[in-house]
N, C-alpha and C. Protein backbone atom coordinates (compact mmCIF):
# COMPACT_ATOMS: atom_id res chain seq x y z
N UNK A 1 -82.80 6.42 1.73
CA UNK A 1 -82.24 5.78 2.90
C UNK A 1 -83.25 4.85 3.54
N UNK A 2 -84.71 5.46 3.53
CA UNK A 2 -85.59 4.71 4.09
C UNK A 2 -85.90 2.93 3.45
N UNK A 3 -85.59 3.21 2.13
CA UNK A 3 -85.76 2.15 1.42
C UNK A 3 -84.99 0.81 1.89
N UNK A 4 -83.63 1.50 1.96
CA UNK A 4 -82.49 0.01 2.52
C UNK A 4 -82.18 0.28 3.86
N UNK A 5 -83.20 0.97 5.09
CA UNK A 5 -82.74 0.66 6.28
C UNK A 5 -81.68 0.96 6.86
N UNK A 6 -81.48 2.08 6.09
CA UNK A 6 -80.01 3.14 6.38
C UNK A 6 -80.35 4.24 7.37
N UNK A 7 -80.15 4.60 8.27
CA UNK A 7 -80.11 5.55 9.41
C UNK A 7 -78.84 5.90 9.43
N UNK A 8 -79.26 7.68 9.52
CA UNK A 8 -78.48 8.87 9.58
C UNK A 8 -78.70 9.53 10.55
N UNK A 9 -77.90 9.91 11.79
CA UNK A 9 -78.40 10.89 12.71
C UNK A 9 -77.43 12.05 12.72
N UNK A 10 -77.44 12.95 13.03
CA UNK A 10 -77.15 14.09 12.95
C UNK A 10 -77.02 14.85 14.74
N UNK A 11 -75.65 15.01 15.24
CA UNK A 11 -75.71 15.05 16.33
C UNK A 11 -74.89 16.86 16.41
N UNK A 12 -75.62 17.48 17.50
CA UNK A 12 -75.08 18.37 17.80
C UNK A 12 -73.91 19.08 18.91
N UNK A 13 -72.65 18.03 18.93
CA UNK A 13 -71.40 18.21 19.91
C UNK A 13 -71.70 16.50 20.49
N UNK A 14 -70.66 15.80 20.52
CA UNK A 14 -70.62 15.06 21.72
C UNK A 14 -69.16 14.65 21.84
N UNK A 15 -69.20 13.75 23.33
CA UNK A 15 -68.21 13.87 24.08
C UNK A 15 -67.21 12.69 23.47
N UNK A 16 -66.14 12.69 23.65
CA UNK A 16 -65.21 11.50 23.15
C UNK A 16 -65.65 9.98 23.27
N UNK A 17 -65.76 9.76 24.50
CA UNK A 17 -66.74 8.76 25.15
C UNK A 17 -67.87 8.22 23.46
N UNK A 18 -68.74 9.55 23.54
CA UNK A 18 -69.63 9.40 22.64
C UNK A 18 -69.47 8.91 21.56
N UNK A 19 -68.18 9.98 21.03
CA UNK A 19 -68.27 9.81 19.86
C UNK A 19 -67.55 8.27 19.39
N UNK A 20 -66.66 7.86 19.97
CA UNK A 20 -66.11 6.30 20.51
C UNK A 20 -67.31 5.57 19.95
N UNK A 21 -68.25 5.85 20.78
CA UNK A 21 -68.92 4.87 20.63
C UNK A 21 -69.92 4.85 19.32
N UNK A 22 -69.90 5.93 18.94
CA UNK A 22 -70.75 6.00 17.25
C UNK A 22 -69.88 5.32 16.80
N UNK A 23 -68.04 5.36 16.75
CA UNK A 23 -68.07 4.80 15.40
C UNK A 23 -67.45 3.02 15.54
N UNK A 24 -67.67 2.77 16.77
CA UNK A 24 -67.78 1.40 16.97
C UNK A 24 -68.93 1.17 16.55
N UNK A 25 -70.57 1.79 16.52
CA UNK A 25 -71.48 1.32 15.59
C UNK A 25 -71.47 1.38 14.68
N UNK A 26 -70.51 2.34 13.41
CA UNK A 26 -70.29 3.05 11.87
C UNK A 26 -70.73 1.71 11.45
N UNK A 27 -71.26 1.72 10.04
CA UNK A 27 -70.81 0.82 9.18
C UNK A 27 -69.63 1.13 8.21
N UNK A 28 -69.29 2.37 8.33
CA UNK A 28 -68.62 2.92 7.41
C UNK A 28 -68.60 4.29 7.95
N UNK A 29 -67.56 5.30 7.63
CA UNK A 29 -67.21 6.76 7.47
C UNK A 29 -67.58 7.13 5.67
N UNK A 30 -68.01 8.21 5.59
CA UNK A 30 -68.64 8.55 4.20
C UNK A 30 -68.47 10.08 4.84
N UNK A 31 -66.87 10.83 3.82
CA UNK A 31 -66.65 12.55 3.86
C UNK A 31 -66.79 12.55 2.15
N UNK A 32 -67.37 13.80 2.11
CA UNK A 32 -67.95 14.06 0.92
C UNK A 32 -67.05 15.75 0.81
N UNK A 33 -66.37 16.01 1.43
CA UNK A 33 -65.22 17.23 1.83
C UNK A 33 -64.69 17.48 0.23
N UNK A 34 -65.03 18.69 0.32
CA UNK A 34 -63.85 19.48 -0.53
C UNK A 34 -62.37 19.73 -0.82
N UNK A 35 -62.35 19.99 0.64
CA UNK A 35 -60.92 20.50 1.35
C UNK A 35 -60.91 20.24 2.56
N UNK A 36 -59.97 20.09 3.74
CA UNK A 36 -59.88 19.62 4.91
C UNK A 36 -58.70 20.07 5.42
N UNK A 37 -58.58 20.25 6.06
CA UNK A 37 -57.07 20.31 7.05
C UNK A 37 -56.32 19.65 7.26
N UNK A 38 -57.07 18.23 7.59
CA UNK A 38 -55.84 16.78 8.19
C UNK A 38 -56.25 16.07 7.83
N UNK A 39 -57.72 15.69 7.97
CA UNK A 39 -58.67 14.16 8.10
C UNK A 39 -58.32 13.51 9.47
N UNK A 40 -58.76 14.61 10.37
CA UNK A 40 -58.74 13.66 11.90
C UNK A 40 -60.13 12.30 11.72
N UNK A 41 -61.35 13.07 11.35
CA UNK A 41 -62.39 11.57 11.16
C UNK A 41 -61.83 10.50 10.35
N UNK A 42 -61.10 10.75 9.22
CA UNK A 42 -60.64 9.80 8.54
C UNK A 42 -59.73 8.35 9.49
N UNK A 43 -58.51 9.22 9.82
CA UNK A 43 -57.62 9.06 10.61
C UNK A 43 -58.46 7.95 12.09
N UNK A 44 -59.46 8.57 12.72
CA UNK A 44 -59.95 7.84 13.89
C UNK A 44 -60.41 6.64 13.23
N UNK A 45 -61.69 7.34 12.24
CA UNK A 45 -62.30 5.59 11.48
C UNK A 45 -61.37 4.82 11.21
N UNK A 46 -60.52 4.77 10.46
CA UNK A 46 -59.23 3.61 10.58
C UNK A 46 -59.03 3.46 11.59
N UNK A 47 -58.75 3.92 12.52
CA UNK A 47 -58.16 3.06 13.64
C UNK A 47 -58.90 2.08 14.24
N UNK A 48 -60.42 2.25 14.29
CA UNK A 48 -61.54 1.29 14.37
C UNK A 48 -61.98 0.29 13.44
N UNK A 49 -61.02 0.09 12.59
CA UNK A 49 -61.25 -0.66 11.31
C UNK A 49 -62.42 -0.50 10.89
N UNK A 50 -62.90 1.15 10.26
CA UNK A 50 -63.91 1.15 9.82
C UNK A 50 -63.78 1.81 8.20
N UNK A 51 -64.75 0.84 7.13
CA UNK A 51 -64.06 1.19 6.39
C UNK A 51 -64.46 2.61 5.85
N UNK A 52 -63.70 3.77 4.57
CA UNK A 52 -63.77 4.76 4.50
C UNK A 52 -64.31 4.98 3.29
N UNK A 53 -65.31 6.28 3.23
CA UNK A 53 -65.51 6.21 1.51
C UNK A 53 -65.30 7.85 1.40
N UNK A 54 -64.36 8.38 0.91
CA UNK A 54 -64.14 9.78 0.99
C UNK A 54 -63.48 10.22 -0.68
N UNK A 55 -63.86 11.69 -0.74
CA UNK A 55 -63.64 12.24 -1.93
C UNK A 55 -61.95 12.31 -2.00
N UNK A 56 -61.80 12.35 -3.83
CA UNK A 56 -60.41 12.47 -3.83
C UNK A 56 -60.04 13.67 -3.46
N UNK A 57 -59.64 14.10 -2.35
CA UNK A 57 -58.72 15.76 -2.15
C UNK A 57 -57.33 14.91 -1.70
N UNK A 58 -56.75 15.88 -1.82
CA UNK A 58 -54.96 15.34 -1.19
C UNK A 58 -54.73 15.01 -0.03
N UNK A 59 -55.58 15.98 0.97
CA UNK A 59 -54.94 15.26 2.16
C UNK A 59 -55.73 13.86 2.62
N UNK A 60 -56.22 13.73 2.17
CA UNK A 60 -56.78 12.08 1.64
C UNK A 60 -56.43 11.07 1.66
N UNK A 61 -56.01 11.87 0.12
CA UNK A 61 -54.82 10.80 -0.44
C UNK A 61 -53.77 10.48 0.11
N UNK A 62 -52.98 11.52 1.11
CA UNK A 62 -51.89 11.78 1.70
C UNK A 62 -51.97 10.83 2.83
N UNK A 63 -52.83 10.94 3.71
CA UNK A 63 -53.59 10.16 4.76
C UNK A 63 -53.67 8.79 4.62
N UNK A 64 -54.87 8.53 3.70
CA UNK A 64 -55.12 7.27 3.51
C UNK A 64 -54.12 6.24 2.46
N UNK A 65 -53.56 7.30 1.43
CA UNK A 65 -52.96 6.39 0.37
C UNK A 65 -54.11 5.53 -0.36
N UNK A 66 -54.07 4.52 -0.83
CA UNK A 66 -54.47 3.50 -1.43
C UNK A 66 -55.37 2.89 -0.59
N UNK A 67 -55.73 2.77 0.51
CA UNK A 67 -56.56 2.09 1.66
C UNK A 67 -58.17 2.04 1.09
């Protein structure tokens, strides 16, 4: 990561507000998930037009489709 200037932080709880505002900075959403429940992160990053890079599981697929 250090190499190409990639920063990862790792946060412990934050508030909507907050989290708003991480992913107006995202360059991207990256779930590496097994299994999931819904894909609420998925689901928000799109709505911020951010783009997604997530493993094939179904509800995923179900979610995102082809996107």
């Amino acid at each position: 990561a250090d190499a190409v200037g990639a920063k990862v932080q790792f946060e412990d709880g934050v508030t909507e507000t907050e989290y708003l505002g991480w992913l107006r900075k995202a360059f991207a959403l990256v779930s590496a998930s097994k299994d999931e429940g819904f894909g609420i992160p998925l689901v928000e990053a799109m709505s911020q037009g951010l783009p997604v890079i997530v493993s094939d599981i179904p509800i995923f697929q179900e979610v995102a489709g082809n996107a």
